[in-house]
Protein backbone atom coordinates (compact mmCIF):
# COMPACT_ATOMS: atom_id res chain seq x y z
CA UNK A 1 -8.45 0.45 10.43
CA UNK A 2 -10.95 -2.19 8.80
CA UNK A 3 -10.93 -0.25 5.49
CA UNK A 4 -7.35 0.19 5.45
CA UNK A 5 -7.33 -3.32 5.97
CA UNK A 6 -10.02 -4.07 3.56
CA UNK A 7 -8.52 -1.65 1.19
CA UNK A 8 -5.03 -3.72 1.29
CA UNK A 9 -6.07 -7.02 0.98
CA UNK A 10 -8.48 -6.36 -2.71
CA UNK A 11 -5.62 -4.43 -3.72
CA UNK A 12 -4.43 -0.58 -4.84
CA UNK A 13 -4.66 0.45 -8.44
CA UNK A 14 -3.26 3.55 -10.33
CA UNK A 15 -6.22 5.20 -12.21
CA UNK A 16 -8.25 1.93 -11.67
CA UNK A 17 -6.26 -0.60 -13.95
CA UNK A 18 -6.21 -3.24 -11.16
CA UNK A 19 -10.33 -3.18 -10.79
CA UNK A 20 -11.59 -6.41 -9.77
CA UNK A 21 -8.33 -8.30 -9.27
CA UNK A 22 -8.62 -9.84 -5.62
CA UNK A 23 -4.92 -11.18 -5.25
CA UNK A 24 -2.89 -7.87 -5.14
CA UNK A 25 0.67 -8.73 -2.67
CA UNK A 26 2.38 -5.44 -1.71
CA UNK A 27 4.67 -6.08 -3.94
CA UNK A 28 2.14 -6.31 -6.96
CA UNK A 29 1.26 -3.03 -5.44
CA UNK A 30 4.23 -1.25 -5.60
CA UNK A 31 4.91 -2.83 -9.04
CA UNK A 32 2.04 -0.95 -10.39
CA UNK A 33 2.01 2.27 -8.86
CA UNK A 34 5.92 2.37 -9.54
CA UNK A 35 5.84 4.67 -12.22
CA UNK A 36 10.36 5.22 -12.62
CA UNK A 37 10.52 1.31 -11.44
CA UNK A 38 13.28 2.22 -8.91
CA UNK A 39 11.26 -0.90 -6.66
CA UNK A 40 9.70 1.83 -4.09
CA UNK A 41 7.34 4.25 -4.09
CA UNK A 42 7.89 8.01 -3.44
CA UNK A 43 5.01 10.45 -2.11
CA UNK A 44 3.95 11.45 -5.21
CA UNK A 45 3.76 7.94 -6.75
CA UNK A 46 1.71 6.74 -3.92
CA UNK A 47 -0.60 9.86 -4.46
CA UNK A 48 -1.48 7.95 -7.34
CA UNK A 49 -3.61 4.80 -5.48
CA UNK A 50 -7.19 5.50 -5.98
CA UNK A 51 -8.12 3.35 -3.24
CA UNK A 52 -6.60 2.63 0.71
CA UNK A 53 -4.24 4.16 3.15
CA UNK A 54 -0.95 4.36 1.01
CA UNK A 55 -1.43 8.50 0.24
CA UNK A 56 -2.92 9.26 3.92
CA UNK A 57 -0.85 7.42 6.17
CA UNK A 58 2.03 7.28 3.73
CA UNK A 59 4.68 8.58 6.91
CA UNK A 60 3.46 5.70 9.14
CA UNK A 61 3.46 2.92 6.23
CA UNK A 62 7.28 4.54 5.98
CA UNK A 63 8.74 3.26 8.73
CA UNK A 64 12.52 3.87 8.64
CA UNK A 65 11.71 7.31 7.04
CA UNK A 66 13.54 7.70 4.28
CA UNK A 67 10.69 8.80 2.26
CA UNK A 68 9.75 5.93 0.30
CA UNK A 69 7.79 2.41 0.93
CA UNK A 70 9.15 -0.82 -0.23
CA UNK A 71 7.45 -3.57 -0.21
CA UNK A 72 8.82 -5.29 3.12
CA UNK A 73 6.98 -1.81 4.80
CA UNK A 74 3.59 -2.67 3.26
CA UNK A 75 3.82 -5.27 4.28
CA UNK A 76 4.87 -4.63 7.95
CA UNK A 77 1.88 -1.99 7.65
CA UNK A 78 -0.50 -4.54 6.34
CA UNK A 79 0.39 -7.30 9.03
CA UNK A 80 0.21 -5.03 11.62
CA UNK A 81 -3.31 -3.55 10.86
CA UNK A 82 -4.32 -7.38 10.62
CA UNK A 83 -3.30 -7.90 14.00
CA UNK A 84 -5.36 -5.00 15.64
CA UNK A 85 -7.91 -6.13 13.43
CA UNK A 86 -8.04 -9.52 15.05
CA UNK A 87 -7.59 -8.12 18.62
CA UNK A 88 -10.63 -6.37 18.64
């Protein structure tokens, strides 16, 4: 949980374009690895992140299943695994 953590809070990149930049929001995130800019990402585009949970625990971070994450789920999933975080 601590590197999914970690991994959210320095931020995702697509094929490493965001190295380095500290302030990624999910929404920053989904901007960038939202390759048809429909404001979501699908599977595949989240396949994409070279870094953090969004490809492995893509069904979880999806919580209304519908088979894309918006930003108001990453963000869910990110406050969420900063809670346990702090609980433990």
């Amino acid at each position: 949980m601590l590197v999914i953590l970690i991994s959210l809070t320095i931020g995702l990149s697509a094929n490493n374009q965001c190295k380095g930049d500290r302030s990624r929001t999910p929404k920053k995130i989904i901007q960038k690895l939202d390759t048809n800019k429909d404001g979501k990402l699908s599977k595949e585009e989240a396949s994409k992140a070279t870094r953090g949970p969004l490809s492995s625990s893509f069904i979880s971070i999806d919580s209304n299943s519908d088979g894309y994450i918006d930003a108001s789920e990453l963000t869910a999933y990110h406050n969420s695994a900063s809670r346990q975080r702090k609980s433990k």
